[in-house]
Protein backbone atom coordinates (compact mmCIF):
# COMPACT_ATOMS: atom_id res chain seq x y z
CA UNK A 1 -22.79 -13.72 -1.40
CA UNK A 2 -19.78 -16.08 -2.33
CA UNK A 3 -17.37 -14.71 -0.03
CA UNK A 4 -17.56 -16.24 3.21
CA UNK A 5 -14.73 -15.25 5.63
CA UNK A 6 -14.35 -17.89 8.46
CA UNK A 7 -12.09 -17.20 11.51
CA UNK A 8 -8.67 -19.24 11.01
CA UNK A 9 -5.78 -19.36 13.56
CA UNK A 10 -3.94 -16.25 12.03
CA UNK A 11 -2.14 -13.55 14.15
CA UNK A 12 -0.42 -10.40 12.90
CA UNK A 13 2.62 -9.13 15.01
CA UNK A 14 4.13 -5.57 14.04
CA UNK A 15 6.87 -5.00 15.80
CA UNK A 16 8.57 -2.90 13.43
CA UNK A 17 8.31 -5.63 10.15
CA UNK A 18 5.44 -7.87 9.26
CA UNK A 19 4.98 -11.36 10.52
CA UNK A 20 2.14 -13.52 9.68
CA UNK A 21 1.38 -16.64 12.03
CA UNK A 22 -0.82 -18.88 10.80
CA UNK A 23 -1.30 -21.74 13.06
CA UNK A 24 1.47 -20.64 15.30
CA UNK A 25 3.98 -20.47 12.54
CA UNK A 26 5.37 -17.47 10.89
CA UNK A 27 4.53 -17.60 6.88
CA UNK A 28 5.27 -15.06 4.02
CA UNK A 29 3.08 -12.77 3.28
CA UNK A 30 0.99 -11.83 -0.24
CA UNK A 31 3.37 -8.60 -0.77
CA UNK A 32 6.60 -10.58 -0.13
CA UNK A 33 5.84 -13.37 -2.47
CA UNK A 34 4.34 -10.92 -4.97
CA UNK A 35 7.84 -9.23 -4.96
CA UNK A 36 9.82 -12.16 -5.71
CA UNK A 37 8.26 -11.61 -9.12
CA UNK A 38 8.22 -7.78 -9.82
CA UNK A 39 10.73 -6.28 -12.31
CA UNK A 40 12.55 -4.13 -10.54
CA UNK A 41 14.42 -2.71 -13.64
CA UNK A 42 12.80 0.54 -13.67
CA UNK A 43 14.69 1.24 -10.52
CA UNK A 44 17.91 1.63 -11.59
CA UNK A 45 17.59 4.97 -13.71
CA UNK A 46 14.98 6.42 -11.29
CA UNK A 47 17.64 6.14 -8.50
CA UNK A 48 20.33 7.32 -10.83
CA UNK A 49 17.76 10.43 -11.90
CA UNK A 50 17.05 10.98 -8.11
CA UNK A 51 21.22 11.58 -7.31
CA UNK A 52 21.22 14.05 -9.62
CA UNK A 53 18.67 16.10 -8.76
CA UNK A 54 19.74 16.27 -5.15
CA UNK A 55 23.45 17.40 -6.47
CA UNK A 56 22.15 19.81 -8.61
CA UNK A 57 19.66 21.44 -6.04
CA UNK A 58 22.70 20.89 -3.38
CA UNK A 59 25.89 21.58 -5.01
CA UNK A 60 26.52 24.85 -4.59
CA UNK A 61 30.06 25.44 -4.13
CA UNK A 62 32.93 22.75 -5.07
CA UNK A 63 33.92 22.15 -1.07
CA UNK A 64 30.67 20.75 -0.42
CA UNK A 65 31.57 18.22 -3.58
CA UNK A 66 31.91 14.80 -1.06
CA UNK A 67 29.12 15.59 1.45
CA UNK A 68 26.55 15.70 -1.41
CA UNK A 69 27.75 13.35 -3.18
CA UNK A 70 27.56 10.82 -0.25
CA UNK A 71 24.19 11.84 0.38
CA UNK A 72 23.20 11.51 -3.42
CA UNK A 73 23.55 7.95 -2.96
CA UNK A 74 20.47 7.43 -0.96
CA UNK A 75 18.73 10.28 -2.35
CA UNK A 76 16.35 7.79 -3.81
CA UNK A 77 15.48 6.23 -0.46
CA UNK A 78 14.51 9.52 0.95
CA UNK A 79 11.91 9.85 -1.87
CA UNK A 80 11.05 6.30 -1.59
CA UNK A 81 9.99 6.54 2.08
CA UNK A 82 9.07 9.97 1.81
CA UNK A 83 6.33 8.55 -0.99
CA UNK A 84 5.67 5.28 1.46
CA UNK A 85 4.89 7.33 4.33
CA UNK A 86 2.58 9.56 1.88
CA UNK A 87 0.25 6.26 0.67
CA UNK A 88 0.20 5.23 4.35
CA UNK A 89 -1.23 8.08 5.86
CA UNK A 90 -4.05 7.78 2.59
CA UNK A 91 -4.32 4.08 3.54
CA UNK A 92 -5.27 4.61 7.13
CA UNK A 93 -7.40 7.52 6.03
CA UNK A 94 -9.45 5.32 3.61
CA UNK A 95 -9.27 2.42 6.05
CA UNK A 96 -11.11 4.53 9.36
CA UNK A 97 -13.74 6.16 6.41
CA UNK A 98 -14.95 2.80 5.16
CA UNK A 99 -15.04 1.64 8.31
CA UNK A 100 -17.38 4.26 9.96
CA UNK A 101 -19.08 3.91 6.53
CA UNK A 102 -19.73 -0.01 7.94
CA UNK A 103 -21.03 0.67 11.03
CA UNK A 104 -22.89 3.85 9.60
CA UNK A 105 -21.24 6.34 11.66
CA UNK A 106 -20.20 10.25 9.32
CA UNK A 107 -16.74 10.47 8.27
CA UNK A 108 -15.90 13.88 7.35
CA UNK A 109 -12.80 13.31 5.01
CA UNK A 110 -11.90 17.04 4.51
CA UNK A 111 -8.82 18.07 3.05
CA UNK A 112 -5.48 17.68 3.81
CA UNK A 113 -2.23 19.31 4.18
CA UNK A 114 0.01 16.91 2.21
CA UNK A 115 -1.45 17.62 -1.06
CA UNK A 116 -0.28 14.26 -2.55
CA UNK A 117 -2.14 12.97 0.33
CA UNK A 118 -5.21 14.67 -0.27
CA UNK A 119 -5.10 13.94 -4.07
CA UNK A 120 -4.94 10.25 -3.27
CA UNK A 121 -8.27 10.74 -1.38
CA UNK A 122 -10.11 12.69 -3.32
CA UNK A 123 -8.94 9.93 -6.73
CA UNK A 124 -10.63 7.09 -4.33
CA UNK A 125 -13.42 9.43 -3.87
CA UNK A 126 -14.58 10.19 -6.91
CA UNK A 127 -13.65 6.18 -7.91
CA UNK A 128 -16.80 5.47 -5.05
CA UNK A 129 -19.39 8.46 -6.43
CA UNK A 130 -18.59 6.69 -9.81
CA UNK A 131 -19.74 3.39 -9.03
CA UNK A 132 -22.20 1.71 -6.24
CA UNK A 133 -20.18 0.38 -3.63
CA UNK A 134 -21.59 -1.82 -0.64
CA UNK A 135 -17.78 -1.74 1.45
CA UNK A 136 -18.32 -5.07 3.26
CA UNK A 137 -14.85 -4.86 5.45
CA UNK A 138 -11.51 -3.02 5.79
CA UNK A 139 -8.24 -4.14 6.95
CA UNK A 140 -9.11 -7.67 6.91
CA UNK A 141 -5.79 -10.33 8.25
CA UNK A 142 -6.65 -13.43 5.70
CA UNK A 143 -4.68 -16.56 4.72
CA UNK A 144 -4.59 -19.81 3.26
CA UNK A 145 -3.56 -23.27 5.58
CA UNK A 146 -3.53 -24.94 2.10
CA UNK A 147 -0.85 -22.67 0.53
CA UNK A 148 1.18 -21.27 3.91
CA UNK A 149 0.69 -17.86 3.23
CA UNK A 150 -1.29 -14.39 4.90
CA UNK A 151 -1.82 -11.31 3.82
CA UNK A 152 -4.15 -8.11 5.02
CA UNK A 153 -7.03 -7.04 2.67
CA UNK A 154 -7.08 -3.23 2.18
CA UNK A 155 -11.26 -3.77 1.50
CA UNK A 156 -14.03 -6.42 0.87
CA UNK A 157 -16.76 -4.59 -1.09
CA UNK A 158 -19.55 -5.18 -3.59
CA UNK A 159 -18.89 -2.78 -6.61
CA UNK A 160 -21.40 -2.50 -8.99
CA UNK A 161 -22.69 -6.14 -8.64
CA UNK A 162 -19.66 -7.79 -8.29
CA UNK A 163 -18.05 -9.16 -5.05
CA UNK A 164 -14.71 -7.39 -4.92
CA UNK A 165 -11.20 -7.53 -3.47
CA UNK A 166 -8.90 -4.53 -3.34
CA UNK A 167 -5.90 -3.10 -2.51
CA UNK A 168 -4.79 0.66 -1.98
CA UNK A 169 -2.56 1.54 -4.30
CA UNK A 170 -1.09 5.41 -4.11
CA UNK A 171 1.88 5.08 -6.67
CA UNK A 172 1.59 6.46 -10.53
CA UNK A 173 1.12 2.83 -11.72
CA UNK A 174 0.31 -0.69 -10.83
CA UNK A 175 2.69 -3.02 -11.49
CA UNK A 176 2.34 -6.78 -11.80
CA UNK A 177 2.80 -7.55 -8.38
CA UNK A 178 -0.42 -5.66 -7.49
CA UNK A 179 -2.14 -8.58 -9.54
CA UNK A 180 -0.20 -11.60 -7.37
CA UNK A 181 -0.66 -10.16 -4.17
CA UNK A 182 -4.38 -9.54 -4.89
CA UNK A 183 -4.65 -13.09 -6.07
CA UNK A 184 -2.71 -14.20 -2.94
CA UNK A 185 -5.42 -12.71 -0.77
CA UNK A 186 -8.08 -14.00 -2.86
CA UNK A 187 -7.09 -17.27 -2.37
């Protein structure tokens, strides 16, 4: 086995927001540097494309014409956060089955009521009957004292041979910052 995780002085305080100690002092984390170099260009027109689907579902009569049109404007946060809070709940689903598939206790996924929730599941669990996977660890809090940086592991796992990283992603593609922040906790 190559990977060797060693205990370091890292905390993790949630207290609404990440923070990352390492050593006693707060560092970035593997997301927020990842960020810094995502294009967020596709944004733009799917915001745009979000307003006006919620005026056309809303506007029904010209009166209403400056409530919906205030709303419009952060249309595309409620489907933003509507889709975070989605991939979270599959996170901490995945995360509490690989665990109790660690200690070797049954996990009955089942099915769930969101059905973008349950698709994500059942996507990671056909990804496992397709391949052997030895899950190692979940929600692992890793950094680097070299670099000044910390992140949280989604998995540590041995897939078909090969030692293996990941991260949970529940969105309809990976963009380039999945590849930094996975590097980031590699390191």
């Amino acid at each position: 086995m190559l990977i060797k995780l060693k205990p370091m002085p890292l905390e993790f305080l949630s207290n609404g927001k990440h923070v990352h100690l390492l050593s006693g002092s707060e560092v970035p984390g593997c997301t927020s540097v990842a960020k810094l170099f995502d294009d967020k260009g596709w944004m733009c027109p799917w915001a745009a494309k979000m307003a006006v689907e919620y005026v056309d579902k809303n506007l029904t009569s010209i009166e209403q014409k400056a409530i919906v049109l205030k709303e419009a404007k952060t249309a595309w946060r409620k489907k933003r956060d509507t889709a975070g809070a989605k991939g979270t709940s599959a996170h901490e689903i995945l995360e509490k089955y690989i665990k109790a598939k660690i200690s070797g206790i049954p996990f009955d996924l089942g099915l769930f009521s969101d059905p973008e929730v349950n698709s994500a599941v059942q996507n990671f669990l056909q990804w496992e009957s397709e391949n052997h996977v030895e899950w190692l660890a979940s929600e692992v809090h890793v950094g680097s004292l070299v670099n000044g940086f910390a992140g949280i592991l989604d998995f540590l796992a041995v897939v078909n041979g090969v030692e293996t990283l990941g991260d949970f992603k529940t969105s309809s593609g990976i963009r380039a910052e999945a590849y930094i922040q996975t590097a980031g906790l590699w390191i």
